[in-house]
Protein backbone atom coordinates (compact mmCIF):
# COMPACT_ATOMS: atom_id res chain seq x y z
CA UNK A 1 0.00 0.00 0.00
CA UNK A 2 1.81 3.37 -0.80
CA UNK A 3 2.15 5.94 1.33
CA UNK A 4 -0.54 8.39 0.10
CA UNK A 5 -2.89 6.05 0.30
CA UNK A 6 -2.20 5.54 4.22
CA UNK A 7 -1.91 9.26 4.76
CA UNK A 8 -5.50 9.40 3.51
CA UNK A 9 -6.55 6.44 5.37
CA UNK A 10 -5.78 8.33 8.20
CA UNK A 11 -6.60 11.87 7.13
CA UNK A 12 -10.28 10.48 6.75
CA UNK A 13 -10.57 8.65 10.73
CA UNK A 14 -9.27 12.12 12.30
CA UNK A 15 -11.31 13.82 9.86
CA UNK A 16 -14.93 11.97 10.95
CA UNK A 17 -13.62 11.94 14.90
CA UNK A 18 -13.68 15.40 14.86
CA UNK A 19 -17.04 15.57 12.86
CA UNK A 20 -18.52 13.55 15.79
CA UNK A 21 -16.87 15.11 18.33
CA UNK A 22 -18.40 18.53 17.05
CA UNK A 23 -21.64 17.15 16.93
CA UNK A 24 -22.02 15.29 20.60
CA UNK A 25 -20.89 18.31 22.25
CA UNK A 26 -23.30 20.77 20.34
CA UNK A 27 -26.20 18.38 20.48
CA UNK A 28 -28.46 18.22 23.81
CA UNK A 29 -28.02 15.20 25.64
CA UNK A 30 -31.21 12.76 25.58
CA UNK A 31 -33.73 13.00 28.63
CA UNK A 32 -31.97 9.33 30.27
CA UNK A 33 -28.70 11.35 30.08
CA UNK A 34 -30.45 13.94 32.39
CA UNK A 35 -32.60 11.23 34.57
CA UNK A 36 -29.66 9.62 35.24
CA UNK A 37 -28.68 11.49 38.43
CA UNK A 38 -31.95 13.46 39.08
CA UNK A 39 -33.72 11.07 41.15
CA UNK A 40 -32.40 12.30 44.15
CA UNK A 41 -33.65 15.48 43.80
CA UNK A 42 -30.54 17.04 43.89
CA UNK A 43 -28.97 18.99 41.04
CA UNK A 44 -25.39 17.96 40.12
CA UNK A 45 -22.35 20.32 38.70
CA UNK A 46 -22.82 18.53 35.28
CA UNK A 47 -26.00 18.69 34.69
CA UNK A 48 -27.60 20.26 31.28
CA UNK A 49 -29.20 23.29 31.90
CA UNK A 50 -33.41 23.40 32.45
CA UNK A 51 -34.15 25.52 29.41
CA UNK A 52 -32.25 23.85 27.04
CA UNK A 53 -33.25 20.32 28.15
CA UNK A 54 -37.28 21.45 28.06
CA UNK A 55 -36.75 22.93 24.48
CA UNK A 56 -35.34 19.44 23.56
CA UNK A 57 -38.17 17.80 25.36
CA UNK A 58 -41.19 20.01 23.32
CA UNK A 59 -39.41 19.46 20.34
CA UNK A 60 -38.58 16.14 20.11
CA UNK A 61 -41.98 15.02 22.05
CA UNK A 62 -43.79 11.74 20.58
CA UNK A 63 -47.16 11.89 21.94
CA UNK A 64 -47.24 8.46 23.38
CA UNK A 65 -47.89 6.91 26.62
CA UNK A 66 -44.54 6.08 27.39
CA UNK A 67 -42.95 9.26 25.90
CA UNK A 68 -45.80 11.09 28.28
CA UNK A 69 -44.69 9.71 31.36
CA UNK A 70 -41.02 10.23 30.70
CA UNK A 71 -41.83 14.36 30.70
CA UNK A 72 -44.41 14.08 33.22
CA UNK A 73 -41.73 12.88 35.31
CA UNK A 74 -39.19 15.00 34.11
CA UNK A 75 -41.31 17.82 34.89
CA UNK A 76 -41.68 16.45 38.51
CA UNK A 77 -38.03 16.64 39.21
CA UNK A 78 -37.77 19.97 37.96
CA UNK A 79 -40.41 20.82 40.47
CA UNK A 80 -38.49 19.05 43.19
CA UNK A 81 -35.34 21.40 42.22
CA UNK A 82 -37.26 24.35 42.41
CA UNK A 83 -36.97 25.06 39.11
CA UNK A 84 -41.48 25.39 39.17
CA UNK A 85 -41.33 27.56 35.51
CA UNK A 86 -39.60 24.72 33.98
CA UNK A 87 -42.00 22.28 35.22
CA UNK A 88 -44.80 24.31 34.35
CA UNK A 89 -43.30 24.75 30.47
CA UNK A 90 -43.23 20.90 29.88
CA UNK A 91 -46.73 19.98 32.00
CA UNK A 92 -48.51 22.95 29.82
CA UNK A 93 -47.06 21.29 26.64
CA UNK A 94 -48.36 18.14 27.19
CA UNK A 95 -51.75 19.36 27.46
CA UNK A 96 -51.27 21.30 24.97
CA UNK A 97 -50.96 17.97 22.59
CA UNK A 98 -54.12 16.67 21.46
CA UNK A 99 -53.21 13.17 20.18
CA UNK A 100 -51.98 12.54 24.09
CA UNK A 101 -53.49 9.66 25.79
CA UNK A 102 -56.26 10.12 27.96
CA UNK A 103 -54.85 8.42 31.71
CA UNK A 104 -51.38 10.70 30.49
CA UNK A 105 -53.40 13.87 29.88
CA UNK A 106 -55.29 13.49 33.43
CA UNK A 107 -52.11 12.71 35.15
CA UNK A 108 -50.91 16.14 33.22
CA UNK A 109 -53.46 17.91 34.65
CA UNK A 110 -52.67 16.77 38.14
CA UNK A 111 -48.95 17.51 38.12
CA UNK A 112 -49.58 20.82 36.67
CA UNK A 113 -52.21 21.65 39.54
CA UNK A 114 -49.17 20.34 42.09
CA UNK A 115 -46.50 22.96 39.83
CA UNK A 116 -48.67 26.21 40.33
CA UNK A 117 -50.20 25.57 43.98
CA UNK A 118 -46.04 25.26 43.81
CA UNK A 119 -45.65 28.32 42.89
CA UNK A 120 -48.71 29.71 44.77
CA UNK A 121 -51.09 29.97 41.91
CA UNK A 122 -53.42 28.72 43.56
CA UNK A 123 -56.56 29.99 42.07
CA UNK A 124 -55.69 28.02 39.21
CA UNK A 125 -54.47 24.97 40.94
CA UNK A 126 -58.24 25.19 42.31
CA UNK A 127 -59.56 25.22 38.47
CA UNK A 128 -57.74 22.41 37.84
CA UNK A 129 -58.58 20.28 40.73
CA UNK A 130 -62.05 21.02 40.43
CA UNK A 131 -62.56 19.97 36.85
CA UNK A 132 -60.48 16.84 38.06
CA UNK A 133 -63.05 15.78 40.37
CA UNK A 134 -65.73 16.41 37.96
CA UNK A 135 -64.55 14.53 35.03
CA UNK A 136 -62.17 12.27 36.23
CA UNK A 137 -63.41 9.97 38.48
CA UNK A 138 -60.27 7.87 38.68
CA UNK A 139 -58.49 11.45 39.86
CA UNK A 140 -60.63 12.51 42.54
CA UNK A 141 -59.27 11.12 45.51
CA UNK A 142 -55.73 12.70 44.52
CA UNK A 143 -56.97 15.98 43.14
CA UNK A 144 -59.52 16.64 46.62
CA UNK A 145 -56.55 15.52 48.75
CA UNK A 146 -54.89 19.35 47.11
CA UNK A 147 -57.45 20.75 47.27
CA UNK A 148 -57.89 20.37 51.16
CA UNK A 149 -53.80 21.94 50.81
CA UNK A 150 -54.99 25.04 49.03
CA UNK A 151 -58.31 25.44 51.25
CA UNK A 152 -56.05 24.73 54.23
CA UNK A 153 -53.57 27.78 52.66
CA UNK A 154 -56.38 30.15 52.66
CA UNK A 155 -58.35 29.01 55.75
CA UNK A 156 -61.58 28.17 54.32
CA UNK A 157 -62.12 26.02 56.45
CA UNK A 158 -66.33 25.46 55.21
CA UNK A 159 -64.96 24.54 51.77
CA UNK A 160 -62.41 22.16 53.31
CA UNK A 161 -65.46 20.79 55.32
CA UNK A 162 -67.15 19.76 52.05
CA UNK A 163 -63.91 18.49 50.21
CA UNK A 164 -63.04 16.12 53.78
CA UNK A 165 -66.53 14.90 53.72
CA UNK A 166 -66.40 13.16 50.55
CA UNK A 167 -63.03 12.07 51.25
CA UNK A 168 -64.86 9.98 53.84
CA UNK A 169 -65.74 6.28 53.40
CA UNK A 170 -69.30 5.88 52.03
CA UNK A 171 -70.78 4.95 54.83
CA UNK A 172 -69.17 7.73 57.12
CA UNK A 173 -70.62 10.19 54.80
CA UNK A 174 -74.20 9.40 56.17
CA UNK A 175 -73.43 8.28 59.57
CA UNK A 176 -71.17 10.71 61.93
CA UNK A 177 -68.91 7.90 63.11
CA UNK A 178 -65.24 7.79 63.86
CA UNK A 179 -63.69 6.58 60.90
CA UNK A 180 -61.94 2.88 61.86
CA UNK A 181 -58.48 3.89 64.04
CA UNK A 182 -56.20 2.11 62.10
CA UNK A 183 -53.55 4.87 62.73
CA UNK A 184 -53.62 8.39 64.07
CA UNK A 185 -52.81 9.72 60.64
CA UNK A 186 -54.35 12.36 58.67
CA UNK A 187 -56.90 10.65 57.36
CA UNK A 188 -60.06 12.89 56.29
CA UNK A 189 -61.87 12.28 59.85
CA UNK A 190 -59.01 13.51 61.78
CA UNK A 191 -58.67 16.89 58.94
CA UNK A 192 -62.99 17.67 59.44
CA UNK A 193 -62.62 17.41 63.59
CA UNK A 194 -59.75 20.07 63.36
CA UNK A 195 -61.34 22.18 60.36
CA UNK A 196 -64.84 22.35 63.07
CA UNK A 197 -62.55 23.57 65.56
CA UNK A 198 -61.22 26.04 63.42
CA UNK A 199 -65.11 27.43 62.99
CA UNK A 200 -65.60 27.05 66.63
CA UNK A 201 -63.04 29.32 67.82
CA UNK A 202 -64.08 32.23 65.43
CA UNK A 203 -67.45 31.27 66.36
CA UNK A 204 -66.60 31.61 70.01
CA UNK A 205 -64.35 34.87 69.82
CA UNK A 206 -67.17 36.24 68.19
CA UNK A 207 -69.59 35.33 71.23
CA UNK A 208 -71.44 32.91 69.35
CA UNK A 209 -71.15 30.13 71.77
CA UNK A 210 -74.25 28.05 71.31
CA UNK A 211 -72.24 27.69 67.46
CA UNK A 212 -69.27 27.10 68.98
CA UNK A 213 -70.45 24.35 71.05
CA UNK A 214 -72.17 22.50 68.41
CA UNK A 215 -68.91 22.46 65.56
CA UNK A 216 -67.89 20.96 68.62
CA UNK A 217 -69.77 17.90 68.99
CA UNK A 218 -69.74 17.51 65.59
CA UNK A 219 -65.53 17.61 65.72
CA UNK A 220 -65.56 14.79 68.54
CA UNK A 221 -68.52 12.95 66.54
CA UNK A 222 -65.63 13.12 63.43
CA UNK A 223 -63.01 11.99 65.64
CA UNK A 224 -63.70 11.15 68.99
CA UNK A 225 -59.73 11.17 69.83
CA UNK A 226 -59.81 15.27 69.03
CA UNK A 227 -57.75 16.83 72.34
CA UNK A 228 -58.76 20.15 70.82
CA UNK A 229 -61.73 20.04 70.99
CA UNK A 230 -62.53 18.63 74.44
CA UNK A 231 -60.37 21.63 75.42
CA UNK A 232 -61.93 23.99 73.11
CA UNK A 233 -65.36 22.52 74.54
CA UNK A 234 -63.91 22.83 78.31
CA UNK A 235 -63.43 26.85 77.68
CA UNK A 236 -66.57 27.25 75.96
CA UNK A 237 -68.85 25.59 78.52
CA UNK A 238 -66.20 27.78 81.23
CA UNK A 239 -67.32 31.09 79.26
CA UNK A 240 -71.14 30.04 80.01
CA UNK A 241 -70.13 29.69 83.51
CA UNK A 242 -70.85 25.78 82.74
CA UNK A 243 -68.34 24.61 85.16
CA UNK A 244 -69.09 21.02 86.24
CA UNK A 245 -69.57 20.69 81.80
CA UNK A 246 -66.24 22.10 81.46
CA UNK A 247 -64.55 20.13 84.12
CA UNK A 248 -66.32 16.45 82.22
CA UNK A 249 -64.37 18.23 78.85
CA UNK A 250 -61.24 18.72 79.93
CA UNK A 251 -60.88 15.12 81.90
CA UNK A 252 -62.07 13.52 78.70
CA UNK A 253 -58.53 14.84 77.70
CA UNK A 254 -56.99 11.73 79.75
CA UNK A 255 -58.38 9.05 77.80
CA UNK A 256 -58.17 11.02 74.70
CA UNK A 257 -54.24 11.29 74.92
CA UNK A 258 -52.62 11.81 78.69
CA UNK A 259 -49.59 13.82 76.76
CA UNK A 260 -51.87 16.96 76.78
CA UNK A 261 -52.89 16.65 80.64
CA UNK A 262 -50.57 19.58 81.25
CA UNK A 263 -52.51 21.72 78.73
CA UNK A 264 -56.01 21.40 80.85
CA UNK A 265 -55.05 21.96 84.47
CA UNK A 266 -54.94 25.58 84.22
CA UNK A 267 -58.51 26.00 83.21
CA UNK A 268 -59.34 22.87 85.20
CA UNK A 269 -58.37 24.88 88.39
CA UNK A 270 -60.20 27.70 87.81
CA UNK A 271 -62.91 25.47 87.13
CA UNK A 272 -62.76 23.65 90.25
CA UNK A 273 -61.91 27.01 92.28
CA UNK A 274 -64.99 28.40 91.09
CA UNK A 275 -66.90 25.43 92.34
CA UNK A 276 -65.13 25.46 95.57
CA UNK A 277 -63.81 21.98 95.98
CA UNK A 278 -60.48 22.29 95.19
CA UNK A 279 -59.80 18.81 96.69
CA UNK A 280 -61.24 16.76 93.57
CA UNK A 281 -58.68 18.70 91.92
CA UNK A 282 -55.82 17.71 93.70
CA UNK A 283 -57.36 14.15 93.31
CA UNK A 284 -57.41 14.38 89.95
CA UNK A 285 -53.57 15.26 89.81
CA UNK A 286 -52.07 12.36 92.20
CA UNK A 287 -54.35 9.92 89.90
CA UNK A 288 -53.34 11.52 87.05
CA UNK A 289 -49.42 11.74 88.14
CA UNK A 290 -49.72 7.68 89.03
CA UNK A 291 -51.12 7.24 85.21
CA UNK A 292 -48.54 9.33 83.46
CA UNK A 293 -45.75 10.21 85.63
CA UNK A 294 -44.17 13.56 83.62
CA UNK A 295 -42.07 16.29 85.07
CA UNK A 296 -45.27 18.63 84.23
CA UNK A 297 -47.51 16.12 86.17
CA UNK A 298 -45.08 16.51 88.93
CA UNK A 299 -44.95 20.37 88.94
CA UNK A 300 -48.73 20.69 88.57
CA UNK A 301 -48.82 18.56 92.08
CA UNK A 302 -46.23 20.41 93.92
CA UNK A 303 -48.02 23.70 93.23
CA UNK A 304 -51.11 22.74 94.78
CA UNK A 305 -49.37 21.20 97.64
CA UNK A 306 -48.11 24.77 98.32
CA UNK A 307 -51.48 25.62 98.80
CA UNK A 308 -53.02 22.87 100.82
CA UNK A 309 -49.88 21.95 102.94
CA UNK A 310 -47.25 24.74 102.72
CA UNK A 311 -44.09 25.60 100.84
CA UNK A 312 -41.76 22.70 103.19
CA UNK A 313 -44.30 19.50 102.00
CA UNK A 314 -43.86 20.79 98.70
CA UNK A 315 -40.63 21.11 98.52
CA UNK A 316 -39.85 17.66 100.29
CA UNK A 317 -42.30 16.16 97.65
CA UNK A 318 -40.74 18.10 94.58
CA UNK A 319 -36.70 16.77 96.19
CA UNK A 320 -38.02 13.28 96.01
CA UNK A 321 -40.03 13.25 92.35
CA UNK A 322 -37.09 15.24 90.61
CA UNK A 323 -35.11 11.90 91.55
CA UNK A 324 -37.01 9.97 89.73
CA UNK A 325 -38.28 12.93 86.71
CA UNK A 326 -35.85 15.39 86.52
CA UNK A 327 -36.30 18.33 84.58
CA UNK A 328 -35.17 21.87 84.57
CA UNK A 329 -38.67 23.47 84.92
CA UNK A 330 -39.02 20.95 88.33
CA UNK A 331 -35.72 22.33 89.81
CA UNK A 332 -36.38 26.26 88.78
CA UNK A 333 -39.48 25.58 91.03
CA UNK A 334 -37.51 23.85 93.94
CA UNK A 335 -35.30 26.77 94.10
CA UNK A 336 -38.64 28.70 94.16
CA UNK A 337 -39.56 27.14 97.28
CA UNK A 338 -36.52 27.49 98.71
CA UNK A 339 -36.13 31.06 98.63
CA UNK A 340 -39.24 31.54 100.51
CA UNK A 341 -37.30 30.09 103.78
CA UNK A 342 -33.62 31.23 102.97
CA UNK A 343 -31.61 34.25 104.62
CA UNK A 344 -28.32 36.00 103.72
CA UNK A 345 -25.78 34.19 101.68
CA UNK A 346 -28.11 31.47 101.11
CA UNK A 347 -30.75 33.17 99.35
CA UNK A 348 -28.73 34.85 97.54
CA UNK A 349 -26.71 31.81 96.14
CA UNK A 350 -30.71 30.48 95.88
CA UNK A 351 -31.44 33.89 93.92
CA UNK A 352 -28.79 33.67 91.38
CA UNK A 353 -29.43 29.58 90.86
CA UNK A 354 -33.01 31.06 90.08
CA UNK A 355 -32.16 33.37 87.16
CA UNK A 356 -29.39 30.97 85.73
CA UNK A 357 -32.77 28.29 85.51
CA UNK A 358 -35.07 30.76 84.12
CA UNK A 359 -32.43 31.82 81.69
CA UNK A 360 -32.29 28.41 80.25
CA UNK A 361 -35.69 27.62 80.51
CA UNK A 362 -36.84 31.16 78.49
CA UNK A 363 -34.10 30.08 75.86
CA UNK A 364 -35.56 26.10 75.28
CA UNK A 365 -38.99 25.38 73.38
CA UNK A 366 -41.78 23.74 75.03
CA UNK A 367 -43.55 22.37 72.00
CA UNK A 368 -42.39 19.44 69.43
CA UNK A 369 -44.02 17.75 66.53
CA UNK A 370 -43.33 14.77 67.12
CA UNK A 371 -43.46 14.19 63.08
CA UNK A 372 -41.25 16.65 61.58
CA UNK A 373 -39.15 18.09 64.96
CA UNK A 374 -40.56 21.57 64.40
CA UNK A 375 -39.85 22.70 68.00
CA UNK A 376 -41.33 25.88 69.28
CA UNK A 377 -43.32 27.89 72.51
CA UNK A 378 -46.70 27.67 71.72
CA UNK A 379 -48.73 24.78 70.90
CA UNK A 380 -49.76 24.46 67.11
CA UNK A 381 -52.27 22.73 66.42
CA UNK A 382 -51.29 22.59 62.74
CA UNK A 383 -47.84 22.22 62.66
CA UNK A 384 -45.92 24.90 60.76
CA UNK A 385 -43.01 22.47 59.41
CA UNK A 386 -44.96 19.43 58.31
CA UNK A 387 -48.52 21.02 58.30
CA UNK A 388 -49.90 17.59 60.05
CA UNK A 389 -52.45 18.04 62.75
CA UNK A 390 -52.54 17.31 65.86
CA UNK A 391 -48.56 16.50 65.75
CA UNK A 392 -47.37 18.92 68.37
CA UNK A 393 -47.48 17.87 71.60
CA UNK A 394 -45.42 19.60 75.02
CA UNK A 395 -41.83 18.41 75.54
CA UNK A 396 -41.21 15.98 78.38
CA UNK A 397 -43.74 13.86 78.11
CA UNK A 398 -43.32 10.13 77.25
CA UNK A 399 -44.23 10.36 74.00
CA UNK A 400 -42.51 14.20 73.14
């Protein structure tokens, strides 16, 4: 073979590497290139950018089912990124196609409801959802289960009344039964008890407590578990000078769930104060602190002992229980007690323990969800991290 025939042998192969070369790095990499490490949600250094992957997507689209749910879920990861206009471009496409599939066009629909309630559109997420649930049948339970998110966004809480009721079991929609405890989760039972006690407190700050007291009994007929509103019930029966009613609300809280005790004894006292028998109080706290021995439990009992037996059985009472519960709220009030019967450097040793305690107690939360960890002072009943209900619960007890 002479040599200018192997020169152009070779001339030719460098010649068509560089051809291809050229033409994989100007050419946008196909949508497994770009699934390939986007299942985590997490956007790598290398990856193609959004735009120029969607324009790919729209123009290369095959309306077909599998083709669909390739950019349905491509859309979905953008979503998960953040990137809610991309996701929006491809979802808005696909529905724009009129050849695509029926089951693919609904599922469309959906995931472009989930983009703008995303982006907090959600006037037309509602649209959406709504003509979901009318014409989709096989859609409804997913597209009412957002729209309880949007109506939960703006607080309309009648419309999420309606949408939770026919997320009920058939039956439950004509009898109001508990629905079947498999779980506490947030199943649409759990969702209409909290929703009525969202009514009944505007109903009640606006004096309307005859309204108040029947959301009420229609929350605990929902859910009979509901710890709101037994103590919802307990001040609105309170406000009608209903005492011995309120006290029967705010013990139902024990069998309801004996982590919230601490949140009833308050109102329970002034209950029983205004009753005079102040004994079936204290009662009611050594039973209670025998059921569910907590450090709150504990505190609650030493501060009526002050009252019925003095500051010194108290504080003998408090010594021995913080053995057994300690907690820095129990030995903030031990100090308490002791300054009451200290003098000179004592007290004053007693005086600075005090404000070291209170220090550390003002800096700590007293609230957890015992879903997502949000930790904060007040009790939530719909928690702001993980927007469950009923999640929150105080810190300290056996199940915080």
């Amino acid at each position: 073979m002479s040599d200018l025939l192997v020169f152009g042998l070779l001339f030719a192969a460098v010649a068509i590497g560089w051809v291809l070369g050229r033409r994989s790095a100007t050419s946008p990499p196909p949508v497994s290139t770009y699934f390939s490490g986007q299942f985590s949600g997490q956007p790598r250094a290398d990856d193609p950018p959004a735009d120029g992957v969607i324009d790919h997507l729209a123009d290369g689209l095959a309306v077909d089912g599998g083709s669909a749910r390739t950019h349905i879920a491509m859309g979905v990861q953008l979503r998960r990124r953040g990137e809610v206009d991309g996701a929006v471009r491809i979802h808005e496409d696909l529905l724009a196609r009129p050849a695509l599939p029926v089951e693919e066009q609904t599922r469309a629909r959906l995931e472009l409801a989930r983009d703008y309630i995303s982006a907090g559109l959600l006037d037309r997420a509602e649209e959406i959802l709504l003509e979901l649930v009318r014409e989709f049948p096989g859609q409804c339970q997913a597209a009412r289960g957002h729209l309880l998110e949007i109506y939960e966004a703006e607080r309309d809480w009648r419309r999420a009344i309606e949408v939770a009721k026919a997320l009920l079991p058939r039956k439950l929609q004509w009898e109001k039964r508990e629905q079947p405890p498999l779980s506490r989760s947030q199943g649409a039972a759990l969702r209409l008890a909290h929703y009525c006690c969202e009514l009944a407190e505007a109903a009640r700050l606006s004096g309307d407590l005859a309204g108040a007291r029947k959301l009420l009994a229609e929350a605990l007929e929902r859910d009979s578990k509901c710890v709101r509103a037994s103590l919802l019930l307990g001040q609105v029966e309170y406000d009608c000078g209903h005492f011995r009613q309120a006290v029967q609300a705010l013990r139902r809280v024990r069998q309801q769930d004996p982590d919230y005790l601490p949140d009833t004894f308050e109102l329970l006292r002034l209950c029983y104060q205004a009753l005079g028998d102040q004994r079936s109080m204290r009662e009611y706290l050594v039973d209670s602190l025998a059921l569910r021995p907590t450090p709150a439990l504990v505190a609650a009992v030493a501060a009526d002992m002050v009252e019925a037996e003095g500051s010194a059985a108290a504080g003998d009472f408090l010594a021995e229980q913080l053995l057994q519960y300690p907690s820095l709220a129990g030995l903030s009030q031990l100090i308490g007690l002791q300054l009451g019967t200290s003098e000179g450097k004592p007290r004053q040793d007693f005086e600075l323990l005090q404000t070291l305690s209170r220090r550390l107690l003002a800096s700590r939360p007293a609230y957890r969800c015992g879903h997502c960890g949000f930790a904060g002072k007040n009790l939530h009943w719909n928690c702001p991290g993980c927007k469950h209900w009923g999640s929150i619960k105080a810190i300290g007890g056996p199940g915080s």
